[in-house]
C-alpha atoms as a PDB file:
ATOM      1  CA  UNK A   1       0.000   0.000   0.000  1.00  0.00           C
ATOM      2  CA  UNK A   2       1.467   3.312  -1.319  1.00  0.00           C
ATOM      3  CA  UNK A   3       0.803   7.004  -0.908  1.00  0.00           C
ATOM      4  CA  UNK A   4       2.031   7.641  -4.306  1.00  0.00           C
ATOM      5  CA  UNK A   5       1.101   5.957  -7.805  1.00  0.00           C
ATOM      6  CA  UNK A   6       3.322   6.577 -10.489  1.00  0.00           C
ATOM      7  CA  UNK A   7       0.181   8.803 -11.903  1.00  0.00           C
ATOM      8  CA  UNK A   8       0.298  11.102  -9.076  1.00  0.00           C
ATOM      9  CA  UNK A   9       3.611  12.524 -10.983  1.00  0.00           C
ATOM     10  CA  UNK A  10       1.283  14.145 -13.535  1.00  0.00           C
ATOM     11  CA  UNK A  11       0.504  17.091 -10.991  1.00  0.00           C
ATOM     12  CA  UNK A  12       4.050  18.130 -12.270  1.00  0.00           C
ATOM     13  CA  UNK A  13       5.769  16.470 -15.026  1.00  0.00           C
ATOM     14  CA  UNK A  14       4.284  13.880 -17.661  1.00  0.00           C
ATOM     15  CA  UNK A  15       5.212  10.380 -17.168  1.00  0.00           C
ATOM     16  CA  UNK A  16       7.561   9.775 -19.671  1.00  0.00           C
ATOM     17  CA  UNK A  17       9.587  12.459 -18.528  1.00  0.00           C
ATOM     18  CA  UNK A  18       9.466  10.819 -15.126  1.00  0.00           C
ATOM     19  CA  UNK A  19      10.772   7.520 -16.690  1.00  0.00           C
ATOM     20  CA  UNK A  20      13.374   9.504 -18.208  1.00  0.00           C
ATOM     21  CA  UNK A  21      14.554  10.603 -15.217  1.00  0.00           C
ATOM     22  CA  UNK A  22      14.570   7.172 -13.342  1.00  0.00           C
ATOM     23  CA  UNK A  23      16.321   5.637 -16.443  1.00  0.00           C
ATOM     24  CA  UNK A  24      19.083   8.483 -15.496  1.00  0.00           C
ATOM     25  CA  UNK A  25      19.203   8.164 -11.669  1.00  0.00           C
ATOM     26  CA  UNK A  26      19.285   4.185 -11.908  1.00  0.00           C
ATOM     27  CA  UNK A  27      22.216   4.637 -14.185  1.00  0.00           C
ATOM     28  CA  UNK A  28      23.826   6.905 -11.873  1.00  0.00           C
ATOM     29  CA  UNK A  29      22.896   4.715  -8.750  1.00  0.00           C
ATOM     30  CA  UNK A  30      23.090   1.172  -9.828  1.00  0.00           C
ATOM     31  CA  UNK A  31      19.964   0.900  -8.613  1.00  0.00           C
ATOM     32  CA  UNK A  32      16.460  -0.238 -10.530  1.00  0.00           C
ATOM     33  CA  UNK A  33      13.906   2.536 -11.813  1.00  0.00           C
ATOM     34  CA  UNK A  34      11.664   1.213  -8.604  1.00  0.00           C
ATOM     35  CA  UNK A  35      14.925   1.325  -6.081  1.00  0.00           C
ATOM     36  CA  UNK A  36      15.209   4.892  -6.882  1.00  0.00           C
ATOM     37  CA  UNK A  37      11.553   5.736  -7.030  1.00  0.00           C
ATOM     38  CA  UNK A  38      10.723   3.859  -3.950  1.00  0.00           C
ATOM     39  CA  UNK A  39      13.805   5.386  -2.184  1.00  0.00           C
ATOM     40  CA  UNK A  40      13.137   8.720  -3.103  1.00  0.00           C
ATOM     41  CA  UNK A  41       9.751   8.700  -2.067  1.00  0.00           C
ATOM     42  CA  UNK A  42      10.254   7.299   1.368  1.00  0.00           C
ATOM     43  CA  UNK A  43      13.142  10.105   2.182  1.00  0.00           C
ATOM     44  CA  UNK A  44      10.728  12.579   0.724  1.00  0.00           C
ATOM     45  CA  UNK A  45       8.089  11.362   3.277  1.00  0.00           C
ATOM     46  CA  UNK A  46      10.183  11.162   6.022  1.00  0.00           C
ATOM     47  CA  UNK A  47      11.315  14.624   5.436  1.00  0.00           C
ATOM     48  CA  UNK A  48       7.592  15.593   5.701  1.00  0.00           C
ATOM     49  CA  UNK A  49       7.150  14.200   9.117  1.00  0.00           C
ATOM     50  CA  UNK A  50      10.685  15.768  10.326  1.00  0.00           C
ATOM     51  CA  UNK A  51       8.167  18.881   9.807  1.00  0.00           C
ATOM     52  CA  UNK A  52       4.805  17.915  10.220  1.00  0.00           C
ATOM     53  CA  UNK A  53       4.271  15.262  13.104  1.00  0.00           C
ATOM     54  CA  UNK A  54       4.966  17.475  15.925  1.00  0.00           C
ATOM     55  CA  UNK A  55       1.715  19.492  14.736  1.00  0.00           C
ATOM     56  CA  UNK A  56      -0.634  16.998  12.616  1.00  0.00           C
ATOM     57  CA  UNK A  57      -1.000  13.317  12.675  1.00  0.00           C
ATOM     58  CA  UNK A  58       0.728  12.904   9.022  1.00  0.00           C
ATOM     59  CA  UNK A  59       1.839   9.412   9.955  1.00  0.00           C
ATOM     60  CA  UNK A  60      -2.088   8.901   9.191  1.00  0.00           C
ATOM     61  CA  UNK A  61      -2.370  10.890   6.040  1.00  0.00           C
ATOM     62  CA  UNK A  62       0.790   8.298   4.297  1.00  0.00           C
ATOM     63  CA  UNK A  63      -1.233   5.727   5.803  1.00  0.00           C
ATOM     64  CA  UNK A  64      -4.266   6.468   2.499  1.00  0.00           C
ATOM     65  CA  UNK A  65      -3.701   4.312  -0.404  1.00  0.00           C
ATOM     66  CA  UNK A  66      -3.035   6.214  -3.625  1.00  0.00           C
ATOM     67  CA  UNK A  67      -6.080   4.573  -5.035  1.00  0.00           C
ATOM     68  CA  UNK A  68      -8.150   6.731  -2.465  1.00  0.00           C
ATOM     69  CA  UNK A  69      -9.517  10.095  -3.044  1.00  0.00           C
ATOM     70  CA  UNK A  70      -9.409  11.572   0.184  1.00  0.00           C
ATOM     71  CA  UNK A  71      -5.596  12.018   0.074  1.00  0.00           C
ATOM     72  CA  UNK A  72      -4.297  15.470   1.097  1.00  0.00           C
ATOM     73  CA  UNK A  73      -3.669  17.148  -2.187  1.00  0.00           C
ATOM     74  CA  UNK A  74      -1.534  19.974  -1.025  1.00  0.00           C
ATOM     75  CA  UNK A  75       0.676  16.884   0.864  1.00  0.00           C
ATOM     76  CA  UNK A  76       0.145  15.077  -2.113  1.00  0.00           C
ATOM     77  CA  UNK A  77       1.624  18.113  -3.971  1.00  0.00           C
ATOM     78  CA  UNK A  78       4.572  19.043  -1.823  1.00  0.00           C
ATOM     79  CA  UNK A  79       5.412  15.216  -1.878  1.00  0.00           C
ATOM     80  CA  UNK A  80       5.755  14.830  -5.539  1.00  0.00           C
ATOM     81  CA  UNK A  81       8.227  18.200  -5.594  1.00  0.00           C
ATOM     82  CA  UNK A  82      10.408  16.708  -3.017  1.00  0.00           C
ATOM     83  CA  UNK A  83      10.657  13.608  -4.561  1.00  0.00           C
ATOM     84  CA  UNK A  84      11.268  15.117  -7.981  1.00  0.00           C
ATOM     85  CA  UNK A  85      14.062  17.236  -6.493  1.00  0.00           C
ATOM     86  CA  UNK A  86      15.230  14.206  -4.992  1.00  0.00           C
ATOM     87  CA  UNK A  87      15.566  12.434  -8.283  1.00  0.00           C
ATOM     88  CA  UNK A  88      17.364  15.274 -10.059  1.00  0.00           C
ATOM     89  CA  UNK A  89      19.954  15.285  -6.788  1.00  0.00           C
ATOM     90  CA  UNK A  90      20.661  11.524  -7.630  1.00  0.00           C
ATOM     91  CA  UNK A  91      21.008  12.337 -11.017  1.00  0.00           C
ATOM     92  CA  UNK A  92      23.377  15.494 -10.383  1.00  0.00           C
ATOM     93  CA  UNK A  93      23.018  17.270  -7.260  1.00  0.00           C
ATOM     94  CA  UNK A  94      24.353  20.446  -9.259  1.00  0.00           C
ATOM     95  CA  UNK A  95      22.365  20.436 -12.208  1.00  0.00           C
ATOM     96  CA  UNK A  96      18.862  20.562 -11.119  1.00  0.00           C
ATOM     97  CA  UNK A  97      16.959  22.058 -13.261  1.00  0.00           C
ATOM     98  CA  UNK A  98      15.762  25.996 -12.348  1.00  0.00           C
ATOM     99  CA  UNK A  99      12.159  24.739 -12.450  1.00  0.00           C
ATOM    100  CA  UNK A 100      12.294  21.719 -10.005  1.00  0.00           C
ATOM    101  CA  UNK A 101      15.025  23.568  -7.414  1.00  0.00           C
ATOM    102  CA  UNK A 102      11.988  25.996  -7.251  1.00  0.00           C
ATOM    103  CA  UNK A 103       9.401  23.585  -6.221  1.00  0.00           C
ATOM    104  CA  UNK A 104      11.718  22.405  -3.575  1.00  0.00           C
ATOM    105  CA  UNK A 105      12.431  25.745  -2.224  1.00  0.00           C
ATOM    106  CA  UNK A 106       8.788  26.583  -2.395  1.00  0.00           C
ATOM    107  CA  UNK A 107       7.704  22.938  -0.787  1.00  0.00           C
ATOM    108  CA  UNK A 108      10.310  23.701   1.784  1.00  0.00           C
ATOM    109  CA  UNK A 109       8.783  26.990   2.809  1.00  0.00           C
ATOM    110  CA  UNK A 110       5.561  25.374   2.549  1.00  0.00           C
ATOM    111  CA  UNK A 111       6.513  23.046   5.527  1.00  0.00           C
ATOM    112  CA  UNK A 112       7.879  25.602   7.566  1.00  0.00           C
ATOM    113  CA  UNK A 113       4.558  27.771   7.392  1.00  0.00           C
ATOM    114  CA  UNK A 114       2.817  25.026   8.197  1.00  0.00           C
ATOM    115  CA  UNK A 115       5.267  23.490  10.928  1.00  0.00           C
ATOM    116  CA  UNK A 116       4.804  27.338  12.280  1.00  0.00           C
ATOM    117  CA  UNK A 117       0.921  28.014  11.532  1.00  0.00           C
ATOM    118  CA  UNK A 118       1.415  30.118   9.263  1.00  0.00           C
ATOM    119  CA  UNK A 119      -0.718  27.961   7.207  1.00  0.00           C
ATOM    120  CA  UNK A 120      -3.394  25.527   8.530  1.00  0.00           C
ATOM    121  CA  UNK A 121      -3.085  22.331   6.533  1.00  0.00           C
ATOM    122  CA  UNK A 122      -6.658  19.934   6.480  1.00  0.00           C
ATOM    123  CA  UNK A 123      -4.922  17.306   8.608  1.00  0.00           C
ATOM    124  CA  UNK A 124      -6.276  15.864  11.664  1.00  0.00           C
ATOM    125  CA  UNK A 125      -3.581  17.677  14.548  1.00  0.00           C
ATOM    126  CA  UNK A 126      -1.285  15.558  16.783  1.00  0.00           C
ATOM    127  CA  UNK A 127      -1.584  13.720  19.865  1.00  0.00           C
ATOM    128  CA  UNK A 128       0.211  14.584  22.735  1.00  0.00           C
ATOM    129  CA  UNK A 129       2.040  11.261  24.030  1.00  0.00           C
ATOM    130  CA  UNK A 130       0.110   9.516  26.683  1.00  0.00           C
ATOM    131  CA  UNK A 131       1.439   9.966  30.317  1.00  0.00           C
ATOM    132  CA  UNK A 132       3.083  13.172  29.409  1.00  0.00           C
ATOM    133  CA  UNK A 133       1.329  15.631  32.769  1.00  0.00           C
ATOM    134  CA  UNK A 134       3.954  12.570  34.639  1.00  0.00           C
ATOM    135  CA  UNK A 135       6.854  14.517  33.514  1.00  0.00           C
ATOM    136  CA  UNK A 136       5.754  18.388  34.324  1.00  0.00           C
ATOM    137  CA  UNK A 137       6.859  19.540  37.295  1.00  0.00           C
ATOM    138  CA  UNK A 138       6.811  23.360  38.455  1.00  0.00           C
ATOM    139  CA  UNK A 139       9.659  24.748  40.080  1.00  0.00           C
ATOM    140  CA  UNK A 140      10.466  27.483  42.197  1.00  0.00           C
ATOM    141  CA  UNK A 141      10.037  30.738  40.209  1.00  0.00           C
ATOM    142  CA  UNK A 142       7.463  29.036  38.680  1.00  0.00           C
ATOM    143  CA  UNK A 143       8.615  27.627  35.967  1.00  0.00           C
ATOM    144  CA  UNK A 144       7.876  24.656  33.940  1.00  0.00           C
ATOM    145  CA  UNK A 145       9.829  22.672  33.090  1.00  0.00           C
ATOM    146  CA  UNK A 146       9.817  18.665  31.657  1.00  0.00           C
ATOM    147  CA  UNK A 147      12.132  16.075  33.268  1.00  0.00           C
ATOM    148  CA  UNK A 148      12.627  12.103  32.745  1.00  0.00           C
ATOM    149  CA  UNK A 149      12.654  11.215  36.019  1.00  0.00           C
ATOM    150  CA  UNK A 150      11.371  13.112  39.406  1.00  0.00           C
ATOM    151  CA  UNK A 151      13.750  14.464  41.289  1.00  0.00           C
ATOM    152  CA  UNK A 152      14.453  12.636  45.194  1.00  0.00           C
ATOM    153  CA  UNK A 153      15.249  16.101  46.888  1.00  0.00           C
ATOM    154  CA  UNK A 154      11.734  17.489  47.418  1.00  0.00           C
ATOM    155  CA  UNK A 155      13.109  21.395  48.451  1.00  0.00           C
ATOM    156  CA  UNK A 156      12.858  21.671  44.988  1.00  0.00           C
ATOM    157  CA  UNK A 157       9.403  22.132  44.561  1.00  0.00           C
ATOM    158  CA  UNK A 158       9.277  23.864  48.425  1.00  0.00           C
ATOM    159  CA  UNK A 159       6.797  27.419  47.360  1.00  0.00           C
ATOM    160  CA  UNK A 160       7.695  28.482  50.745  1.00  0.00           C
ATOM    161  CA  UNK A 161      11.812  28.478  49.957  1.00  0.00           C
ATOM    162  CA  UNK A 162      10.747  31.146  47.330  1.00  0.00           C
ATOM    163  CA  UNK A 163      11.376  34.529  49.579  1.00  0.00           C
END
C-alpha cells in the first residue's frame, strides 16, 4: 500500500519524462527505476514528518492508499516536488533544473509555514504522548519545566523556599 502511484507525478511532469529521469538516476545509482523511485519517495516522506508530526497526525495521512480520493492534495503536492528534487539530486546534485530547485524551495517553505501556523493544513492535529502531565513539574520561580525522572530532593518544589 502506497501514498504515491506513479500517476500522481502528472501534478508536475508527464510520465515519460518521469521515466526519463529514473532511467538516469538508476544509471547513476546502480539501482532499478523502482529502487530509486521507492527510495526517493520514502526520504521525501520522512522529510515531511521531520516537519509535520509534531503538529498533525501525518503518519495517518501516508497511511491512504493512492487509489483513495481523500488524500491530502496539497501533501500530495509538496510530496511529488520533493521527490522530484530528490531524483534530479541523484542524477546530479548540481544540475537541477531551475524549475524543479523551485518547487523544492517553495515545498520547503511550505513546511515551515505550516510546521509554524502560518498555514493551517486539512490534517487531523497531533496527539500529545500519553502519560506526558507525569513529567511536568513546576519549580520554584514558577517555571515549567519537563524532566525524565522526578527528582528525590523534594526542596525543589518547596513554594515556601521562594522569599
Amino acid at each position: 500500500m502506497a501514498y504515491l502511484a506513479k500517476s500522481d507525478y502528472t501534478i508536475s511532469i508527464a510520465v515519460d519524462h518521469l521515466d526519463e529521469i529514473l532511467e538516469q538516476a538508476a544509471n547513476e545509482s546502480g539501482l532499478t527505476t523502482a529502487q530509486v523511485l521507492t527510495k526517493a519517495e520514502t526520504w521525501a516522506q520522512a522529510f515531511m514528518k521531520s516537519y509535520l508530526s509534531s503538529k498533525y497526525n501525518i503518519a495517518a495521512e501516508f497511511a491512504i492508499d493512492s487509489a483513495s480520493d481523500s488524500r491530502n492534495a496539497l501533501i500530495l503536492q509538496v510530496l511529488v516536488d520533493l521527490v522530484l528534487c530528490q531524483l534530479h539530486k541523484t542524477i546530479n546534485p548540481r544540475d537541477i533544473p531551475e524549475l524543479r530547485d523551485q518547487a523544492c524551495a517553495d515545498a520547503l517553505q511550505w513546511l515551515k509555514d505550516a510546521r509554524d501556523g502560518v498555514v493551517t493544513v486539512d490534517l487531523t492535529a497531533a496527539t500529545a504522548p500519553t502519560g506526558i502531565d507525569n513529567y511536568q513539574r513546576s519549580f520554584i520561580g514558577s517555571q515549567t519545566k519537563f524532566i525524565s525522572k522526578p527528582y528525590q530532593d523534594s526542596q525543589l518544589f518547596d513554594e515556601s523556599l521562594d522569599q
